[in-house]
N, C-alpha and C. Protein backbone atom coordinates (compact mmCIF):
# COMPACT_ATOMS: atom_id res chain seq x y z
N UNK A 1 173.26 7.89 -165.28
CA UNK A 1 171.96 8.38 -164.85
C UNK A 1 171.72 9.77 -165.45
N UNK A 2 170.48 9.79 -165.97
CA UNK A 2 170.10 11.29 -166.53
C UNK A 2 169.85 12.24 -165.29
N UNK A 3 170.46 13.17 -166.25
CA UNK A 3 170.27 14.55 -165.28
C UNK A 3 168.76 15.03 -165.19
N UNK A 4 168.55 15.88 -164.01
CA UNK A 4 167.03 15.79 -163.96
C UNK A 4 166.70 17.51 -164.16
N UNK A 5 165.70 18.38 -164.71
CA UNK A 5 165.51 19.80 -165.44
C UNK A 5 166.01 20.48 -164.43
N UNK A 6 166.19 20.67 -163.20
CA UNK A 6 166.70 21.03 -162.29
C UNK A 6 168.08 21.12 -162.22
N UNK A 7 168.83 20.24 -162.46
CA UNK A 7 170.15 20.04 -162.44
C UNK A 7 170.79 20.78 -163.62
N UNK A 8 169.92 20.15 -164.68
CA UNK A 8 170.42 21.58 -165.53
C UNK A 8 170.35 22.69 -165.78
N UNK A 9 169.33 23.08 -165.29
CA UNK A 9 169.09 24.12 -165.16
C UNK A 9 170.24 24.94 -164.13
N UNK A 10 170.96 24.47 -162.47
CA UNK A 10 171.88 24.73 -162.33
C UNK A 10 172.82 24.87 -162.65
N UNK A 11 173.24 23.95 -163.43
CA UNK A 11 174.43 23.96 -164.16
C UNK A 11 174.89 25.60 -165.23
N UNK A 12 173.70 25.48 -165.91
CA UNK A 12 173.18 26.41 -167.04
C UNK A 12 173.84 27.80 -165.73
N UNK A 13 173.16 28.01 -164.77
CA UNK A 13 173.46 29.21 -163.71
C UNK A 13 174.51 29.49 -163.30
N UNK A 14 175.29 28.16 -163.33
CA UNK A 14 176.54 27.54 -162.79
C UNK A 14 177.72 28.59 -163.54
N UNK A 15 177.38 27.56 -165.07
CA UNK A 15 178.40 28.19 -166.22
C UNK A 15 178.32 29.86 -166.32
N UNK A 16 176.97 29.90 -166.30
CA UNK A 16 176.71 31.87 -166.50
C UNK A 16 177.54 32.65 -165.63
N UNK A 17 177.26 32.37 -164.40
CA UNK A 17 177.83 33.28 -163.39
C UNK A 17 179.61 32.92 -163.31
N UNK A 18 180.22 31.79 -163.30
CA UNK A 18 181.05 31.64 -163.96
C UNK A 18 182.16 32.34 -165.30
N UNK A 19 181.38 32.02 -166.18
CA UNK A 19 181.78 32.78 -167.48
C UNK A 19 181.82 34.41 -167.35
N UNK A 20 180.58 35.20 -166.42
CA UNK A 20 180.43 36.29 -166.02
C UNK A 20 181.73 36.94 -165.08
N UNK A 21 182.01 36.52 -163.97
CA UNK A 21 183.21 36.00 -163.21
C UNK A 21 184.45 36.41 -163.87
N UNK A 22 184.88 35.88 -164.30
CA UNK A 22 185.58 35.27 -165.49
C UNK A 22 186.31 36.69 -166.98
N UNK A 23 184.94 36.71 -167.15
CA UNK A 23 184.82 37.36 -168.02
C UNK A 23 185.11 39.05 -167.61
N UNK A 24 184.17 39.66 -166.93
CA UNK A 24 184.68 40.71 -165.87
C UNK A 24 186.16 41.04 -165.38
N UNK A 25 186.63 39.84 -164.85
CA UNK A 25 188.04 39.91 -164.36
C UNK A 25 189.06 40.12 -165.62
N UNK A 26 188.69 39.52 -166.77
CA UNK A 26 189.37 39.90 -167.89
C UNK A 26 189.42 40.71 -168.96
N UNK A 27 188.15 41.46 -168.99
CA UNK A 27 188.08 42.68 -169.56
C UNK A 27 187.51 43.96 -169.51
N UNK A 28 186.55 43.65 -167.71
CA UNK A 28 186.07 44.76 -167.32
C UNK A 28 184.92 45.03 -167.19
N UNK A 29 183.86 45.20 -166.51
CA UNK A 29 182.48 45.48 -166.86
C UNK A 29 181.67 45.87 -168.19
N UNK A 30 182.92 46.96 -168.42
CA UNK A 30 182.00 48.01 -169.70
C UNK A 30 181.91 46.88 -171.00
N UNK A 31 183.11 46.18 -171.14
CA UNK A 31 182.72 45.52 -172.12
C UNK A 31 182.49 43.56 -171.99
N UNK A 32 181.86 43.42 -171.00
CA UNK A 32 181.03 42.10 -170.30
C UNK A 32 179.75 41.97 -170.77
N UNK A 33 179.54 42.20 -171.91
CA UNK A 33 178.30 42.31 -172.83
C UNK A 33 177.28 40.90 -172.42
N UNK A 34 176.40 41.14 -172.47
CA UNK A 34 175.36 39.55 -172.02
C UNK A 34 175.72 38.82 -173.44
N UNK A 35 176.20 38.95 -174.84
CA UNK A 35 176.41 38.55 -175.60
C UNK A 35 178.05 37.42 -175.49
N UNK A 36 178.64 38.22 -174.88
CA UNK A 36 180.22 37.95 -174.73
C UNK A 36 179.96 36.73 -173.74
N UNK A 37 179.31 36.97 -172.59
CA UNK A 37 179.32 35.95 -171.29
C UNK A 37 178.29 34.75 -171.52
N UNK A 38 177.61 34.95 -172.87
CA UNK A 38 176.64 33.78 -173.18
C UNK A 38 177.63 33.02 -173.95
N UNK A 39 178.31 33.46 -174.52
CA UNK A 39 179.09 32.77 -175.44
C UNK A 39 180.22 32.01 -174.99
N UNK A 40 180.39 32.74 -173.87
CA UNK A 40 181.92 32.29 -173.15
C UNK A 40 180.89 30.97 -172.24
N UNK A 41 180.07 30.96 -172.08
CA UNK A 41 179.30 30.17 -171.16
C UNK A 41 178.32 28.60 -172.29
N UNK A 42 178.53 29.22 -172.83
CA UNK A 42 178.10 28.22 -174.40
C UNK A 42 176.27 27.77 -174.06
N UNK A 43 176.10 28.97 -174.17
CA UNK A 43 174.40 28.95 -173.71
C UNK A 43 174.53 30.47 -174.75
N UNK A 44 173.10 30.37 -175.24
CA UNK A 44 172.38 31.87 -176.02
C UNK A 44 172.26 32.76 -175.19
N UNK A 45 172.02 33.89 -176.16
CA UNK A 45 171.59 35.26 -174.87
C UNK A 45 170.58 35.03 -174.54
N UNK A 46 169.47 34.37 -174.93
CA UNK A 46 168.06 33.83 -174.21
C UNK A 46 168.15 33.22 -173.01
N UNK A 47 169.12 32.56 -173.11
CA UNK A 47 169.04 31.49 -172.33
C UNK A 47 169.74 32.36 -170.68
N UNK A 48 170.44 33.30 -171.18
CA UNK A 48 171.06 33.81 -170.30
C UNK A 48 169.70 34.40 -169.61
N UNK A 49 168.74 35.15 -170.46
CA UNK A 49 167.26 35.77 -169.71
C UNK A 49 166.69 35.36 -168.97
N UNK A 50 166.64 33.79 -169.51
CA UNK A 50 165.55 32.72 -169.05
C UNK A 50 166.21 32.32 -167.69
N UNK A 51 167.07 32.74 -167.01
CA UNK A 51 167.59 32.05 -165.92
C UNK A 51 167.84 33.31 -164.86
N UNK A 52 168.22 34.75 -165.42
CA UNK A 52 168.24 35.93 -164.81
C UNK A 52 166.74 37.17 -164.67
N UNK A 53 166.37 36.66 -165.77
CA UNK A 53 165.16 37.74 -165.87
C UNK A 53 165.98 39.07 -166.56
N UNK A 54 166.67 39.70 -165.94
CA UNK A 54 167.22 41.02 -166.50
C UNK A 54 169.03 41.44 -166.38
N UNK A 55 169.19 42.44 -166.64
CA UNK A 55 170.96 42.53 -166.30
C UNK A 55 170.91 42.40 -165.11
N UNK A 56 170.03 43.43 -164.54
CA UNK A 56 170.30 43.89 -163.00
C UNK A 56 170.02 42.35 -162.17
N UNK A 57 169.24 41.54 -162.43
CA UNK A 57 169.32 40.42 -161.48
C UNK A 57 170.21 39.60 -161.67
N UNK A 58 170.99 39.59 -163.49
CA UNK A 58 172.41 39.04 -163.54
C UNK A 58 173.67 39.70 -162.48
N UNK A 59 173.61 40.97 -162.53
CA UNK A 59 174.07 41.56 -161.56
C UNK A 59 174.44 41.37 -160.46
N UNK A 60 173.26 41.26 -159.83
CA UNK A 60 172.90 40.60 -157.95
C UNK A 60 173.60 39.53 -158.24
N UNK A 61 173.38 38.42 -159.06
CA UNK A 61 173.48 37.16 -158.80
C UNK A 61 174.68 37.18 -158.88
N UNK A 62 175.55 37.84 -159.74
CA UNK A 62 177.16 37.84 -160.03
C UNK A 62 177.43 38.06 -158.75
N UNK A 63 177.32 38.92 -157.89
CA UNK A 63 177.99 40.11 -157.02
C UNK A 63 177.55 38.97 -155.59
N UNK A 64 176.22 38.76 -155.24
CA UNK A 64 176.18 37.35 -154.61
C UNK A 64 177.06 35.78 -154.88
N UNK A 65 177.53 35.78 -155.81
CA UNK A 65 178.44 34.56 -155.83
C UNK A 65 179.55 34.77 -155.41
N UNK A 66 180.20 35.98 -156.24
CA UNK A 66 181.53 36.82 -155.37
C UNK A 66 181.37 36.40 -153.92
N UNK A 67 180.53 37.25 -153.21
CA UNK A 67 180.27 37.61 -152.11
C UNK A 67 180.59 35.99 -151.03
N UNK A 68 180.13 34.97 -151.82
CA UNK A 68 179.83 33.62 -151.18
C UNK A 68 181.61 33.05 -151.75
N UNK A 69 181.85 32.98 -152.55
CA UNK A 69 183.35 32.71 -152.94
C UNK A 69 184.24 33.31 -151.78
N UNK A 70 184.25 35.09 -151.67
CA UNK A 70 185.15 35.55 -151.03
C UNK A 70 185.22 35.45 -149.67
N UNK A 71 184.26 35.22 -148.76
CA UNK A 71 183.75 34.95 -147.66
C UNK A 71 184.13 33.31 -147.15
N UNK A 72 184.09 32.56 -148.38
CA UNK A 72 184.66 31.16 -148.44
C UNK A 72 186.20 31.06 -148.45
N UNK A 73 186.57 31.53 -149.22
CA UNK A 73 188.26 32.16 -149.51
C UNK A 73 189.06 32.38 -147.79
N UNK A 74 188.53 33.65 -147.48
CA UNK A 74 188.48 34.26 -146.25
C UNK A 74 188.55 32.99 -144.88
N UNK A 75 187.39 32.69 -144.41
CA UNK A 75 187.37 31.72 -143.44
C UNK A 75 188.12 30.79 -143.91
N UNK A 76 188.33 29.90 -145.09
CA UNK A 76 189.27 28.92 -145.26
C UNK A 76 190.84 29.43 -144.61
N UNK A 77 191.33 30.49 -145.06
CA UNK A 77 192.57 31.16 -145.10
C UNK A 77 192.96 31.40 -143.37
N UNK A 78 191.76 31.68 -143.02
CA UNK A 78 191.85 31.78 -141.57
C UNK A 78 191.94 30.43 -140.83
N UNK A 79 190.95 29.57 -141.12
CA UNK A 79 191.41 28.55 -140.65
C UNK A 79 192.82 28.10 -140.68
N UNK A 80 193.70 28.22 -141.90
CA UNK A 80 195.10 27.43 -141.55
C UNK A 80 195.56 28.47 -140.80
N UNK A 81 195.36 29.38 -140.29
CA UNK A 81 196.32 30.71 -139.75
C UNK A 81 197.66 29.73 -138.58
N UNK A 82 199.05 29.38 -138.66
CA UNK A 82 199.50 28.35 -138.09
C UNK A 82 199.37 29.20 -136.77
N UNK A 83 199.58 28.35 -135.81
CA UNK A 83 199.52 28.35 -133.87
C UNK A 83 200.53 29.10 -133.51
N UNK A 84 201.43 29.12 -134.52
CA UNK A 84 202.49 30.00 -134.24
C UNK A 84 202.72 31.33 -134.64
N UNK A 85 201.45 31.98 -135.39
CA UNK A 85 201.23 33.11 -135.68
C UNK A 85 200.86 34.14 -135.32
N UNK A 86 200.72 35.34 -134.93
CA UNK A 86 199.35 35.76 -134.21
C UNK A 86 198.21 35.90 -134.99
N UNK A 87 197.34 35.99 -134.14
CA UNK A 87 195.94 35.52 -134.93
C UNK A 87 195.85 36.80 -135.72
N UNK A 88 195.77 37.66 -135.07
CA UNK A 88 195.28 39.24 -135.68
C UNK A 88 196.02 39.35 -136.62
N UNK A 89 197.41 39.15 -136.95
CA UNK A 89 198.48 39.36 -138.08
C UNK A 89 197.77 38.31 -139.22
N UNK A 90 197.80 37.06 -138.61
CA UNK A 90 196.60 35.88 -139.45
C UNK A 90 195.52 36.73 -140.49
N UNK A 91 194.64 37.43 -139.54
CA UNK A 91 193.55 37.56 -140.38
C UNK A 91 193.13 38.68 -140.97
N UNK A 92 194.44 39.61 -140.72
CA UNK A 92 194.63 40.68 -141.19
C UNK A 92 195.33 40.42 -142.75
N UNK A 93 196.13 39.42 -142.53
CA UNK A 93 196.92 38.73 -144.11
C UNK A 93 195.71 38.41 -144.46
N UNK A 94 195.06 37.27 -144.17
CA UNK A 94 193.98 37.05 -145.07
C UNK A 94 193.07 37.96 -145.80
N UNK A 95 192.73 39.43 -145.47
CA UNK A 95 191.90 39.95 -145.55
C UNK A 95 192.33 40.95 -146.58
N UNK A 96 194.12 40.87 -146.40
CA UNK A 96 194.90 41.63 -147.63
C UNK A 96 194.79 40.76 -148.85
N UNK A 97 194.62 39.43 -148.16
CA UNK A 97 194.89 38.34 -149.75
C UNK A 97 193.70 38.34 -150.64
N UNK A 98 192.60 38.26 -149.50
CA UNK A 98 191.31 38.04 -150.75
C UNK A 98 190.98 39.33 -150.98
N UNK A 99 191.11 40.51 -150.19
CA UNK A 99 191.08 42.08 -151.07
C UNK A 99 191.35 41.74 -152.47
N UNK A 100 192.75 41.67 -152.72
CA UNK A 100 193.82 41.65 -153.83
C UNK A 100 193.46 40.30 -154.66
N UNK A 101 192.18 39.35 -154.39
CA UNK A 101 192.47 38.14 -155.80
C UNK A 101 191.87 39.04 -156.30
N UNK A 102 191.76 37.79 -157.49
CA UNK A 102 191.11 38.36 -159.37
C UNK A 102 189.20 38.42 -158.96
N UNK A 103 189.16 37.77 -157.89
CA UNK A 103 187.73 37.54 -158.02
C UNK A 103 187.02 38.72 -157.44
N UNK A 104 187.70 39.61 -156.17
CA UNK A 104 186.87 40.65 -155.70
C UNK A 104 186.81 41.64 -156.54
N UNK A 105 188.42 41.67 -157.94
CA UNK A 105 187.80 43.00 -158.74
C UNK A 105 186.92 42.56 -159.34
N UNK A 106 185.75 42.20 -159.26
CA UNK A 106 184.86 41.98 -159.92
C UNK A 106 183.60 43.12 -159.45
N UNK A 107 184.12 43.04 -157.77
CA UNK A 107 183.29 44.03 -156.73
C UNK A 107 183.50 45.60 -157.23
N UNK A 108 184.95 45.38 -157.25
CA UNK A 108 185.30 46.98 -157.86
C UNK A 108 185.16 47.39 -158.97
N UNK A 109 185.01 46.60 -159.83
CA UNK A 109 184.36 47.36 -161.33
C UNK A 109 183.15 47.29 -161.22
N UNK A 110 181.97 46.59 -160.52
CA UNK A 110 180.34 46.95 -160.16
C UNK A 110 180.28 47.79 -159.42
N UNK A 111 181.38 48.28 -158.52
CA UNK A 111 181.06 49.67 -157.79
C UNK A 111 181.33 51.10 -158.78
N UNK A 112 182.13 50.72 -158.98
CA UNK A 112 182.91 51.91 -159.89
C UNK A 112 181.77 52.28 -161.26
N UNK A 113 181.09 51.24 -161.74
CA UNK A 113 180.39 51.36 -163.17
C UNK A 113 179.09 51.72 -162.46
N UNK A 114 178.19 51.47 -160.86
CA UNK A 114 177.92 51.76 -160.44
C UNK A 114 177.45 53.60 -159.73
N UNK A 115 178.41 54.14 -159.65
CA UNK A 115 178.55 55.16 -159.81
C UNK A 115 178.13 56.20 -160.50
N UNK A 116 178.09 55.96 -161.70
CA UNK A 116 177.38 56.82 -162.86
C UNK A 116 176.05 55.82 -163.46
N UNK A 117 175.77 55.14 -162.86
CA UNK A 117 174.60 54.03 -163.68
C UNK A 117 173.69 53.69 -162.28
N UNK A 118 172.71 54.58 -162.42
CA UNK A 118 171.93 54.28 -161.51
C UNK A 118 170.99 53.02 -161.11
N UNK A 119 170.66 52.77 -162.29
CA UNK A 119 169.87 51.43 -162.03
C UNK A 119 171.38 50.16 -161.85
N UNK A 120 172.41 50.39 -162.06
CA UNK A 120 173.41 48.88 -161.01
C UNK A 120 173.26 49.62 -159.76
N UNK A 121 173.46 50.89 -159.48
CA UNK A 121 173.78 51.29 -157.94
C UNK A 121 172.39 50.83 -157.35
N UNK A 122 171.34 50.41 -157.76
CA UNK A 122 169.87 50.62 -157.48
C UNK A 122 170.08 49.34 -157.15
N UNK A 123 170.46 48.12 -158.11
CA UNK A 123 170.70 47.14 -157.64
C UNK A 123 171.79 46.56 -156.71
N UNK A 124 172.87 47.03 -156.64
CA UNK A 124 173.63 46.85 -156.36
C UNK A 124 173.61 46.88 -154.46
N UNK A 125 172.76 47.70 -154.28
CA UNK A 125 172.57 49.08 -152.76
C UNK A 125 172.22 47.01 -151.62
N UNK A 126 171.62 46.81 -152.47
CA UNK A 126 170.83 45.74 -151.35
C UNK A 126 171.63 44.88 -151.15
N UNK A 127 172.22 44.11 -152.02
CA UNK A 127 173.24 42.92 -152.33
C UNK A 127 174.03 43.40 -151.23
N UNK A 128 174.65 44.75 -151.55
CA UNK A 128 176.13 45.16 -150.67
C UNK A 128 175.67 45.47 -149.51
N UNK A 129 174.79 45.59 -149.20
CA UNK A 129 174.21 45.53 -147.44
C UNK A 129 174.27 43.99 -147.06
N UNK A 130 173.74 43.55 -147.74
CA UNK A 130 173.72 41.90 -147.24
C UNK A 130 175.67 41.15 -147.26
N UNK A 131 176.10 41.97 -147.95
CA UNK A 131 177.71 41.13 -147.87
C UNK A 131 178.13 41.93 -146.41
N UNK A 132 177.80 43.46 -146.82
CA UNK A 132 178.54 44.48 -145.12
C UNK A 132 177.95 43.49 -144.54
N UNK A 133 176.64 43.07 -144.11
CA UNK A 133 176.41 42.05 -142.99
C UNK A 133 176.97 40.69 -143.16
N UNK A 134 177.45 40.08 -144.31
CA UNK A 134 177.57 39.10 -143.81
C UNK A 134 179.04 39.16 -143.42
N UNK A 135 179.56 39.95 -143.64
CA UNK A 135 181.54 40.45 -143.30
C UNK A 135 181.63 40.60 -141.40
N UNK A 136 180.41 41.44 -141.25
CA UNK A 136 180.51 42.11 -140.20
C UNK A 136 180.31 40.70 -138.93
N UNK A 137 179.31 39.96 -139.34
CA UNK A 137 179.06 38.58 -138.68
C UNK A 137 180.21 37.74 -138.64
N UNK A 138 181.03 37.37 -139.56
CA UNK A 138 182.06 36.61 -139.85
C UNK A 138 183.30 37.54 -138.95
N UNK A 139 183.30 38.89 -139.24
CA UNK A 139 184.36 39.21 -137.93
C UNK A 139 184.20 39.15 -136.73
N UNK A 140 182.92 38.87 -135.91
CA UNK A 140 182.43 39.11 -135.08
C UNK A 140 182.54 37.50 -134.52
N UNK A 141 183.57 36.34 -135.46
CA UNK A 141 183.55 35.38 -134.73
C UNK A 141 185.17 35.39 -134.57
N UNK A 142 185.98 36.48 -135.16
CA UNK A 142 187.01 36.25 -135.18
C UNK A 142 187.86 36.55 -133.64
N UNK A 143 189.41 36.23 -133.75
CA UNK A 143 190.14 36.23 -132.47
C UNK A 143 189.71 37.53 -131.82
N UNK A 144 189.90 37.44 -130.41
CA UNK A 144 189.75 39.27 -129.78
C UNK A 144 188.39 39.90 -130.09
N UNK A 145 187.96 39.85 -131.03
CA UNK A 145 186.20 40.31 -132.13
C UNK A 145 185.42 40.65 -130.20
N UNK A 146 185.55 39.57 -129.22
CA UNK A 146 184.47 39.83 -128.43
C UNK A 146 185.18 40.51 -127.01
N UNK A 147 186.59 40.83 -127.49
CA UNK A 147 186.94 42.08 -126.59
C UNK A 147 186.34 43.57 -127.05
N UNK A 148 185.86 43.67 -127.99
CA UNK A 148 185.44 44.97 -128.58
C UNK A 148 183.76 45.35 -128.46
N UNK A 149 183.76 46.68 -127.89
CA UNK A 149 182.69 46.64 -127.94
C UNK A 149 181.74 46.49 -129.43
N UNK A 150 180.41 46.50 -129.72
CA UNK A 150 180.14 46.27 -131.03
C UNK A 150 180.17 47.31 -131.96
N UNK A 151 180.25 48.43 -131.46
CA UNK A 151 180.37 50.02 -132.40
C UNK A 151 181.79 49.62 -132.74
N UNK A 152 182.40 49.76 -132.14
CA UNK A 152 184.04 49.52 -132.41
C UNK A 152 184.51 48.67 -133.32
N UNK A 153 184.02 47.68 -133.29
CA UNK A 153 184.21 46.40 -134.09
C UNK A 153 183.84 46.54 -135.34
N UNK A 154 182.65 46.76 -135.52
CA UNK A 154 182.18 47.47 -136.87
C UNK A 154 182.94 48.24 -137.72
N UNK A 155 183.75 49.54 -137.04
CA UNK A 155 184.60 50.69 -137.21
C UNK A 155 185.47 50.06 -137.84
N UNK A 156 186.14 49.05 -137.17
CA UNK A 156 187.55 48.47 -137.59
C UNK A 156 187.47 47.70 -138.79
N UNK A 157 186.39 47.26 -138.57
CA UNK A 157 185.78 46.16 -139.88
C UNK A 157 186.06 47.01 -141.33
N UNK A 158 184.97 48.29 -141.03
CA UNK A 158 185.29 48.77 -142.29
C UNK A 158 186.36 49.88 -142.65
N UNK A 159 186.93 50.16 -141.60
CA UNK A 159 188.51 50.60 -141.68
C UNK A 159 189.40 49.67 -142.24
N UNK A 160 189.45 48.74 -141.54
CA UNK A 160 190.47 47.50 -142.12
C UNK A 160 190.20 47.21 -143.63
N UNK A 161 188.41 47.03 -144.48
CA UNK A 161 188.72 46.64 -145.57
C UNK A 161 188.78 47.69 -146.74
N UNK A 162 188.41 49.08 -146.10
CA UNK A 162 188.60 49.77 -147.20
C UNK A 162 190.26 50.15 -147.06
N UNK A 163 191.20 50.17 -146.01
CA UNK A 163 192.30 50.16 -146.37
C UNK A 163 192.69 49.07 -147.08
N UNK A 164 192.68 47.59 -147.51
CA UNK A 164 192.96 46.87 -148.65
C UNK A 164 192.28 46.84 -149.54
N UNK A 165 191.10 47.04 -149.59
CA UNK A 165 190.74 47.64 -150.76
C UNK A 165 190.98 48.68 -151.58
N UNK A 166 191.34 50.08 -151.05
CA UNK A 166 192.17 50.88 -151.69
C UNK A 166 193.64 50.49 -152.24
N UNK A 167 193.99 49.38 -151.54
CA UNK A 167 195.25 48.90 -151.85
C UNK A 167 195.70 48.47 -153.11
N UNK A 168 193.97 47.22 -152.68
CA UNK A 168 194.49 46.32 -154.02
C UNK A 168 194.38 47.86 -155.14
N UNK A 169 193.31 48.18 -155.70
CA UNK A 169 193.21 49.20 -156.52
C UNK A 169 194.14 50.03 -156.99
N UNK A 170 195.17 50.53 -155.83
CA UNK A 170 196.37 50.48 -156.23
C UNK A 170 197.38 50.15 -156.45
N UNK A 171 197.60 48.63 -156.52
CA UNK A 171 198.67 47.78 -156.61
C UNK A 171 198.25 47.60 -157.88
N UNK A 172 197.01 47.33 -158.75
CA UNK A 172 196.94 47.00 -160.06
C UNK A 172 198.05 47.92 -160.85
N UNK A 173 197.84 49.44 -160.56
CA UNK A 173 198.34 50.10 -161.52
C UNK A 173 199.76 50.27 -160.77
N UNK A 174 199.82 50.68 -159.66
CA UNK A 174 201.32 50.96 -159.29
C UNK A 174 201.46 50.17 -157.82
N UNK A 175 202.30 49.19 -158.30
CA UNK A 175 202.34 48.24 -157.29
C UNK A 175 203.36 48.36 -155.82
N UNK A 176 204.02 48.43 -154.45
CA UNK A 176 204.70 49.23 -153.87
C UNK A 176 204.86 47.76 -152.93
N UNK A 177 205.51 46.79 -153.35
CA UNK A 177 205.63 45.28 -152.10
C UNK A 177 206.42 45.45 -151.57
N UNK A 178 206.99 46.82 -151.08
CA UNK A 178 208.52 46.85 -149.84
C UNK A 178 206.97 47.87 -148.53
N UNK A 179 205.92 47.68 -149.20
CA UNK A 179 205.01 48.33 -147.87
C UNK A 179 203.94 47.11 -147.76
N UNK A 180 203.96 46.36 -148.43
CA UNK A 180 202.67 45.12 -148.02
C UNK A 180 202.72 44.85 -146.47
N UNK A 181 203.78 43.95 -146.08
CA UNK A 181 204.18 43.74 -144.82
C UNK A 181 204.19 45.02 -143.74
N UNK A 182 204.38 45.98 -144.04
CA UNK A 182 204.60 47.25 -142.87
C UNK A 182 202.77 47.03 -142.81
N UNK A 183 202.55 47.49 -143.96
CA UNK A 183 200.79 47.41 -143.75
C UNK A 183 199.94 47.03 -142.42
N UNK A 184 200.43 45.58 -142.83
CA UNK A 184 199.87 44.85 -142.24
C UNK A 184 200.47 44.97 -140.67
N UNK A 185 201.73 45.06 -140.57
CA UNK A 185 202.23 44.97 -138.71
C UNK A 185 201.76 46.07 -138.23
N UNK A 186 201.41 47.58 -139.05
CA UNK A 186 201.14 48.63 -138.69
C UNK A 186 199.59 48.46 -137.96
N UNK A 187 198.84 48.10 -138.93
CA UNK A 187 197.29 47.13 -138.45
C UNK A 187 197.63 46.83 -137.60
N UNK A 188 198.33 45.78 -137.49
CA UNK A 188 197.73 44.68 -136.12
C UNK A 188 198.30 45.14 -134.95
N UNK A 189 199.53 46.39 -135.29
CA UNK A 189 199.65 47.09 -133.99
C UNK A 189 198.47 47.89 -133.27
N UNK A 190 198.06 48.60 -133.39
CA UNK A 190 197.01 49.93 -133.84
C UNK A 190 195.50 49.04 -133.33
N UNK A 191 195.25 47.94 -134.21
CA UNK A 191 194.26 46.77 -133.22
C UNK A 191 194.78 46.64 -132.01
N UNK A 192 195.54 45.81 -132.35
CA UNK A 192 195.89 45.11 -130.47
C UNK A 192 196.01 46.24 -129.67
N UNK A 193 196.69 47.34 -130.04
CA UNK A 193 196.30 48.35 -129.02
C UNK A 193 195.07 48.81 -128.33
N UNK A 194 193.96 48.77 -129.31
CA UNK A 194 192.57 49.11 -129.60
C UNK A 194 192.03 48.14 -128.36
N UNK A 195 192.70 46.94 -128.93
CA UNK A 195 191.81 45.29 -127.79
C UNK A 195 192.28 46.00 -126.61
N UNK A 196 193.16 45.93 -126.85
CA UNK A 196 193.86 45.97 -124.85
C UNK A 196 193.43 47.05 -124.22
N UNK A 197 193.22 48.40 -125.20
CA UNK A 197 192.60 49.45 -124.16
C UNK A 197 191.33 49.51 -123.99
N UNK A 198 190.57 48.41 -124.89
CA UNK A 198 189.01 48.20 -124.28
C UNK A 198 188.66 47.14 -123.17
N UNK A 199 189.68 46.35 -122.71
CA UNK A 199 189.61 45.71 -121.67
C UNK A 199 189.56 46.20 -120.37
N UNK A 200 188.64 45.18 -119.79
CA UNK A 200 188.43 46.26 -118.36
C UNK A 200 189.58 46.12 -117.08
């Protein structure tokens, strides 16, 4: 059965953001040229236009797929958390694991190139409000999440991921796996303390 202009046309979006993905993780923003990721994607640089409009909405769209990958990653990972675990240690690992794949530095070199390039930070500002919310929702279904009040919860949210996020960042260059594990028990001490003294 033929494919219908629609379908390919996804596809075409499919491969881009993909190849973009991809491409990023392996050599970096600065040199992720719309030339390099059309090619790696086996579509023209037109074609790359005709489906983004501009960098900056290639941009969004990259940083939105991330966003939907890692969030997918995440709840999957949580789901197997075994019965015999604690939950908080559970989803505190998880949250070290998808910090640290290949796919979120993708986040950290659009923040970082971001920085000095105003029009990605311009784009960038909205996208990353919509992931803080959609992170903040997704913890807010997690274990304990509704012992906390909601200021609190928030706090921890983004305490918890900018400590693995600083992590991963530094595990690329100098890596330290006799502290991964302390990390993490140190967390989930420091939480559970947090739960239990907000209980009434």
């Amino acid at each position: 059965m033929a494919r219908t202009q629609q379908q390919r046309r996804e596809e075409t979006r499919t491969r881009l953001l993909d190849a973009a993905i991809e491409t990023i993780v392996e050599v970096g923003y600065a040199r992720a040229s719309a030339a390099v990721i059309a090619r790696r994607a086996e579509v023209s640089d037109g074609a790359l236009f005709k489906h983004f409009g501009t960098m900056g909405d290639f941009m969004a769209a990259i940083t939105l797929e991330v966003m939907r990958r890692q969030l997918e990653a995440f709840n999957k990972q949580v789901a197997e958390i075994p019965s015999d675990k604690p939950a908080l240690e559970g989803v505190l690992t998880a949250l070290r694991d998808v910090s640290g794949n290949a796919t979120n530095a993708v986040v950290y070199e659009l923040m970082v190139a971001a920085r000095t390039d105003e029009k990605l930070r311009a784009t960038l500002q909205g996208v990353l409000a919509e992931y803080a919310h959609n992170i903040y929702e997704t913890a807010r279904a997690m274990p304990g999440a509704d012992q906390l009040p909601a200021e609190h919860l928030m706090m921890l949210v983004v305490v918890s991921i900018n400590t693995f996020d600083g992590a991963a960042l530094v595990r690329a260059v100098m890596p330290a796996p006799e502290i991964e594990e302390g990390r993490i028990q140190l967390l989930s001490m420091m939480l559970s303390g947090l739960v239990a003294g907000a209980q009434p």
